[in-house]
Protein backbone atom coordinates (compact mmCIF):
# COMPACT_ATOMS: atom_id res chain seq x y z
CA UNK A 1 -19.03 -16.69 5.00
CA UNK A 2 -20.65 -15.38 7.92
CA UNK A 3 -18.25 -14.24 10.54
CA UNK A 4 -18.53 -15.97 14.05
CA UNK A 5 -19.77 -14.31 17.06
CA UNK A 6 -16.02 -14.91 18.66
CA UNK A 7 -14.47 -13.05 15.13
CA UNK A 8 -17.12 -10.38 15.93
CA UNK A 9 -15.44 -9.75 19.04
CA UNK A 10 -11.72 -10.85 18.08
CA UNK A 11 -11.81 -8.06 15.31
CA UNK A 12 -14.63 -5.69 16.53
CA UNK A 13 -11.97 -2.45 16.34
CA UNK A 14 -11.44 -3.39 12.61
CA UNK A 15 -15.22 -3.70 11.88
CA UNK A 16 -15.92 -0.77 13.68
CA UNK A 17 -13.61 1.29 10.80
CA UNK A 18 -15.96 2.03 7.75
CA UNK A 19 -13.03 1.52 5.63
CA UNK A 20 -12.69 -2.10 7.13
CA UNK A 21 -16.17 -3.51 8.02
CA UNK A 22 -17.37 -6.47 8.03
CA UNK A 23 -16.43 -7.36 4.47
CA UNK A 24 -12.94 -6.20 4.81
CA UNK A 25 -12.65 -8.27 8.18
CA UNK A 26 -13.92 -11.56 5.62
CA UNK A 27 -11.35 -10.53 3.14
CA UNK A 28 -8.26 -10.79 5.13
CA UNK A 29 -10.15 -13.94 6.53
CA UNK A 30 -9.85 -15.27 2.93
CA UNK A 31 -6.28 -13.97 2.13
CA UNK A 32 -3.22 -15.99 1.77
CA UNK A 33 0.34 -14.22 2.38
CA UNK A 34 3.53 -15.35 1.99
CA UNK A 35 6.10 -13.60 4.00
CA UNK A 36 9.57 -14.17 3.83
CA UNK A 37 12.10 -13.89 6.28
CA UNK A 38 10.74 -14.08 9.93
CA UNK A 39 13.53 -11.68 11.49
CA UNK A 40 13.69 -8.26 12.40
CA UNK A 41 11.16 -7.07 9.98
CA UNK A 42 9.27 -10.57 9.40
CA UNK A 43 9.13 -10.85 13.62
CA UNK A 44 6.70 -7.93 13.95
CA UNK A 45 4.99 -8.17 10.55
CA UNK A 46 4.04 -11.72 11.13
CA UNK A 47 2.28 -10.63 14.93
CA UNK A 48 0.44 -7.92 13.23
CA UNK A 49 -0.66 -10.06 10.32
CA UNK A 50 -1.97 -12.51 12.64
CA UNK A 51 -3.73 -10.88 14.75
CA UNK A 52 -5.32 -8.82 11.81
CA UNK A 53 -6.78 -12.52 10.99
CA UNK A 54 -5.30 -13.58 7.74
CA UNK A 55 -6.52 -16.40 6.80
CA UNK A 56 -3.67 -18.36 5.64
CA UNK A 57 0.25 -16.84 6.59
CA UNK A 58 3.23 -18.40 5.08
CA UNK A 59 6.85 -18.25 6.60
CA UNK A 60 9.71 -18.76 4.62
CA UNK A 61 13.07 -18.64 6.70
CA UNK A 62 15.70 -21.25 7.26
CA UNK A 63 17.63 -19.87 10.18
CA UNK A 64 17.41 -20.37 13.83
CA UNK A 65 16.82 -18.34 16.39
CA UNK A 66 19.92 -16.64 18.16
CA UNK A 67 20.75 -14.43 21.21
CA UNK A 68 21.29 -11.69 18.89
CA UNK A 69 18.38 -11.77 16.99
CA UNK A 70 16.26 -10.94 20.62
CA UNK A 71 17.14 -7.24 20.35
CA UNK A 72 14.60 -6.93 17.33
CA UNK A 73 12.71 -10.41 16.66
CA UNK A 74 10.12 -9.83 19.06
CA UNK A 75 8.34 -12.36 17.88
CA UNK A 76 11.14 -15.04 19.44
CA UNK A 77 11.59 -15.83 23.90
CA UNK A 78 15.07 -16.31 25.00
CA UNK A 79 14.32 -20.04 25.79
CA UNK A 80 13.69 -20.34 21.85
CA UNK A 81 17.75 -19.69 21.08
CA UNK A 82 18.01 -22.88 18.63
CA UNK A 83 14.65 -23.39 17.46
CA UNK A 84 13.94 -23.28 14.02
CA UNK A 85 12.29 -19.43 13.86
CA UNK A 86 9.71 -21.30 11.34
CA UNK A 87 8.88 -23.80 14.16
CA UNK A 88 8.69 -21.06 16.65
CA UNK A 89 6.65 -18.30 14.94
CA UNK A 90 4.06 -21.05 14.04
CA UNK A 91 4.26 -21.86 18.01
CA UNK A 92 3.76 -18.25 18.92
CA UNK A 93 1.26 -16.73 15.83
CA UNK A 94 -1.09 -20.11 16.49
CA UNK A 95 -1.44 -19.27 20.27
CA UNK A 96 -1.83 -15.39 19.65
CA UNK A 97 -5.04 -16.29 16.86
CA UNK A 98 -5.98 -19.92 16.82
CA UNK A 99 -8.22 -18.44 13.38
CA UNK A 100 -4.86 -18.24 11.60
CA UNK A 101 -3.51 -21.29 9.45
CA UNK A 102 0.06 -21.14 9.60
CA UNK A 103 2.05 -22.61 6.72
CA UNK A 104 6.37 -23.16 7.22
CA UNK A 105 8.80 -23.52 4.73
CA UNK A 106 12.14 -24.15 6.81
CA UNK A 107 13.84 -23.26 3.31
CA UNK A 108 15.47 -20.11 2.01
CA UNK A 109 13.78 -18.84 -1.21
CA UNK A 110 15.79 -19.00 -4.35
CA UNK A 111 15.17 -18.83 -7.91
CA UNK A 112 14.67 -22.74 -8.28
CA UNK A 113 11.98 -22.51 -5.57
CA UNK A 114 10.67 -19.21 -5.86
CA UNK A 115 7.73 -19.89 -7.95
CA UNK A 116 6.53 -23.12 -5.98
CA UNK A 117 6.47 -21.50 -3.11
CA UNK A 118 5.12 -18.10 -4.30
CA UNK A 119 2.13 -19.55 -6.18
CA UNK A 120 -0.37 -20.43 -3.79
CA UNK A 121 -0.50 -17.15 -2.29
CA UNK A 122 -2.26 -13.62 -3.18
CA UNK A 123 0.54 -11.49 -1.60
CA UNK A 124 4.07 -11.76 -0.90
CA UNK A 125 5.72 -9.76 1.61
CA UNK A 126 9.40 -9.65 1.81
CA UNK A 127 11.33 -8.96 5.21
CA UNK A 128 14.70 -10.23 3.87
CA UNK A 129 17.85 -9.18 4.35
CA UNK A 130 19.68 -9.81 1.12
CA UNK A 131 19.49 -9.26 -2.58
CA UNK A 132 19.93 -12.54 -3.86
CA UNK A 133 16.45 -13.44 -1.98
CA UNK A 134 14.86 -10.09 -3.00
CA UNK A 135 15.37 -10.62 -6.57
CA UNK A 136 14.32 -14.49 -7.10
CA UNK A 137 11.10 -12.64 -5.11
CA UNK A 138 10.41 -10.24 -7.37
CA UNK A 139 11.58 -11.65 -10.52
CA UNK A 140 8.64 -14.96 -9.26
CA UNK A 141 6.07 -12.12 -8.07
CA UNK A 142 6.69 -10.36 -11.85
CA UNK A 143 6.00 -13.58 -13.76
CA UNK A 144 3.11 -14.71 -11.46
CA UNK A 145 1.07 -11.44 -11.48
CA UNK A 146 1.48 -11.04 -7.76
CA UNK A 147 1.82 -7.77 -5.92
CA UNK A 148 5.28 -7.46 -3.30
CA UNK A 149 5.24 -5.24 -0.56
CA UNK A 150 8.70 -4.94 0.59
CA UNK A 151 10.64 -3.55 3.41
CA UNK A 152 14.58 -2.89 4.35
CA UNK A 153 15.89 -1.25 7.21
CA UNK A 154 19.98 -0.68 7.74
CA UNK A 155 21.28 1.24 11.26
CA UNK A 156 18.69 4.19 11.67
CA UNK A 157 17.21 4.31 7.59
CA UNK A 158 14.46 2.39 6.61
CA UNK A 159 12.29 2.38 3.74
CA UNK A 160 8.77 0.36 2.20
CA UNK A 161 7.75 -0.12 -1.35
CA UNK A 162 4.94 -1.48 -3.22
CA UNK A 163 5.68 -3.22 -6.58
CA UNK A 164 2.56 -4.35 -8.62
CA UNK A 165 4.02 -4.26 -12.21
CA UNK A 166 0.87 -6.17 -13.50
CA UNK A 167 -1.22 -2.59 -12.79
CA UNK A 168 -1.19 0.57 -14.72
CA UNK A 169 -1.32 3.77 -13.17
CA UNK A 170 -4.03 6.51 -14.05
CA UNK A 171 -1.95 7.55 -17.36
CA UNK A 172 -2.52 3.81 -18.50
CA UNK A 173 1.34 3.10 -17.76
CA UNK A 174 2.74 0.03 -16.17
CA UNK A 175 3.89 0.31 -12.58
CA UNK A 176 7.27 -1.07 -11.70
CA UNK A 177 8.68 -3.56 -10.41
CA UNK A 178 11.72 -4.27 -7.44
CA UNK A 179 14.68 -4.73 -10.27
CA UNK A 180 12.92 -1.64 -12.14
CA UNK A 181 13.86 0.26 -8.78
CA UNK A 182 17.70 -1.37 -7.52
CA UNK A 183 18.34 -3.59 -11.41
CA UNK A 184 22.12 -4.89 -9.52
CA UNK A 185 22.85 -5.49 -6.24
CA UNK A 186 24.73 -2.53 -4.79
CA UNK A 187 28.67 -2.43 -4.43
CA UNK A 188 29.48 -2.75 -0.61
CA UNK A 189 25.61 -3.70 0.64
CA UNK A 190 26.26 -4.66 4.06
CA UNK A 191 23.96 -6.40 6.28
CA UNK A 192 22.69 -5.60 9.90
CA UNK A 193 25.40 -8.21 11.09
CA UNK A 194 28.21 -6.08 9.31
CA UNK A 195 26.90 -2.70 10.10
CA UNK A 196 24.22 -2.69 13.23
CA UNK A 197 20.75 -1.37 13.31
CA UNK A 198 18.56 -0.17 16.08
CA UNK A 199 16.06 -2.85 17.35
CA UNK A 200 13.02 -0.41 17.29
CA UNK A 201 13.47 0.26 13.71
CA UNK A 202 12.58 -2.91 12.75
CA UNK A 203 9.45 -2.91 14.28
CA UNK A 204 8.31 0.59 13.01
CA UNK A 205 9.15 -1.03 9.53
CA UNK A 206 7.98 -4.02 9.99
CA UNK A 207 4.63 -3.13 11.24
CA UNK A 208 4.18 -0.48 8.52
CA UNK A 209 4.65 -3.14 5.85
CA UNK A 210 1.65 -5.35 7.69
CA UNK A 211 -0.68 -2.14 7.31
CA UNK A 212 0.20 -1.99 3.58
CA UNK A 213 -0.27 -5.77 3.41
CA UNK A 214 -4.03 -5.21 4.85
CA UNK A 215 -4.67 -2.00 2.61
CA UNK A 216 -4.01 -4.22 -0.33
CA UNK A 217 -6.18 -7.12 0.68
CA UNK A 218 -8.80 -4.81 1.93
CA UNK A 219 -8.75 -2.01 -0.61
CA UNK A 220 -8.56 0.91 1.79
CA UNK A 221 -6.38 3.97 1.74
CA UNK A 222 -3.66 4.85 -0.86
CA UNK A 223 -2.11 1.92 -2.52
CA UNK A 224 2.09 2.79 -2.00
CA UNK A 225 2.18 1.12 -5.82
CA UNK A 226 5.26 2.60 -7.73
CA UNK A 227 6.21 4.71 -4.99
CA UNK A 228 8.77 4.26 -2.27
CA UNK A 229 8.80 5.92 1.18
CA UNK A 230 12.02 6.44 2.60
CA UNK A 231 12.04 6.68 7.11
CA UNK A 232 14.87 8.56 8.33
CA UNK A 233 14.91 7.37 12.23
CA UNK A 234 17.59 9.76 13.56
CA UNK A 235 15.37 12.86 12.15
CA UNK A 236 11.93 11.01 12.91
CA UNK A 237 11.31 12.00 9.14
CA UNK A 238 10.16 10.29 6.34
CA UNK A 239 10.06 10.94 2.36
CA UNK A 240 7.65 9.81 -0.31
CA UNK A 241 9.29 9.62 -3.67
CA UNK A 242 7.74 8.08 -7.01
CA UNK A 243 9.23 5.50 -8.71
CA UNK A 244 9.64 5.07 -12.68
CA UNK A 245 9.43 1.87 -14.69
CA UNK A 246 12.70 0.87 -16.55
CA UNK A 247 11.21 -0.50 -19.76
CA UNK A 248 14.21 -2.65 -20.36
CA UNK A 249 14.21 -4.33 -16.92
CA UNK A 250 15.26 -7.79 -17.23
CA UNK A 251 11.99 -9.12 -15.14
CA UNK A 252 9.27 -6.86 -16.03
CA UNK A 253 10.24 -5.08 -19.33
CA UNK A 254 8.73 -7.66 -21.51
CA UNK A 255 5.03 -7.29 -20.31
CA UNK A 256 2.98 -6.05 -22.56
């Protein structure tokens, strides 16, 4: 499909990039990503997403939006405190790129849904904030063949992963997947309620996980598949580390 003269100029600085073009531009045009959780990670993620011009964006989040969440949820006014974030991230990603068809799931994803709501979508990306979530994503991405970029942040830390366990890496050996990486939830995990975090971080995450959402769909750059980088905010430092397959990983071990 031909790209309009209005998408011409709406995404000129991405056609302009030889790694883009026009037939990356038409790509993300055709795309369909789920992203779940539309708070501090989600918030900027979803703006960046949209205004790259995916074609089709789904929200999953069943919260509302608070007075505390306005010191990193960007995408959220102060007149919004009690709207459904769903309801007002449609509101606010529709006005920013009218090219964008916004789908909302005012739900939280579990492992009874996961797989529904996963399914009509190329790419998931996950902006969560628990493990509960995190697994029933992966463990649905694992089973469904689709790739998971994921993101976490916690006080100053933050860190972005790639899991495509249906890919093999240049030795011919499957990459793995989120359980491969944390297999149990960790003793003590505490949340950004419990502990803090500083509102910036979120969006330096946040946006970072959008560009590896548009290197996937357009095939530019280094896919971050099996590897994790790690952001250290206080030092302004960040770490790339590579991550290994557990071959008796309860989600992805049985794949051929």
């Amino acid at each position: 499909m031909a790209l309009t003269d209005t998408q011409l100029e709406r995404y000129a600085r991405h056609i302009l990039l030889r790694e883009i073009g026009g037939v990356g531009q038409q790509k993300l045009l055709a795309a369909k990503v789920l992203v779940i959780g539309a708070g501090g990670l989600g918030a900027p993620s979803l703006l960046y997403l949209a205004a790259a011009g995916v074609g089709t964006i789904g929200i999953v989040d069943d919260d509302v939006v608070s007075l505390s969440n306005l010191q990193r949820q960007v995408l959220f006014a102060t007149a919004e405190i009690g709207r459904p974030k769903v309801e007002a991230a449609a509101a606010r990603l529709g006005a920013l790129n009218p090219d964008v068809r916004i789908e909302t799931y005012r739900t939280r994803l579990t492992p009874a849904n996961a797989e529904e709501l996963i399914g009509p979508y190329d790419l998931v990306l996950d902006g969560c904030d628990n493990f509960e979530t995190r697994f029933a994503a992966n463990d649905a991405c694992v089973r469904l063949g689709r790739t998971l970029v994921s993101g976490a942040i916690g006080e100053f830390d933050g860190q972005i992963a790639v899991f495509q366990p249906q890919r093999r890496d240049a030795k011919g050996e499957r990459l793995p997947c989120y359980r491969c990486f944390v297999p149990e939830p960790p003793e003590g995990a505490a949340t950004c309620t419990e502990q803090g975090v500083v509102g910036a971080l979120a969006g330096v995450i946040g946006t970072w996980t959008a560009l590896e959402v548009v290197k996937e769909i357009t095939g530019f750059g280094e896919s971050l598949g099996g590897r994790l980088v790690l952001f250290d905010g206080l030092s302004a430092e960040t770490r790339k580390v590579r991550l290994r397959r557990d071959p008796e990983c309860p989600a992805c071990g049985g794949l051929p």
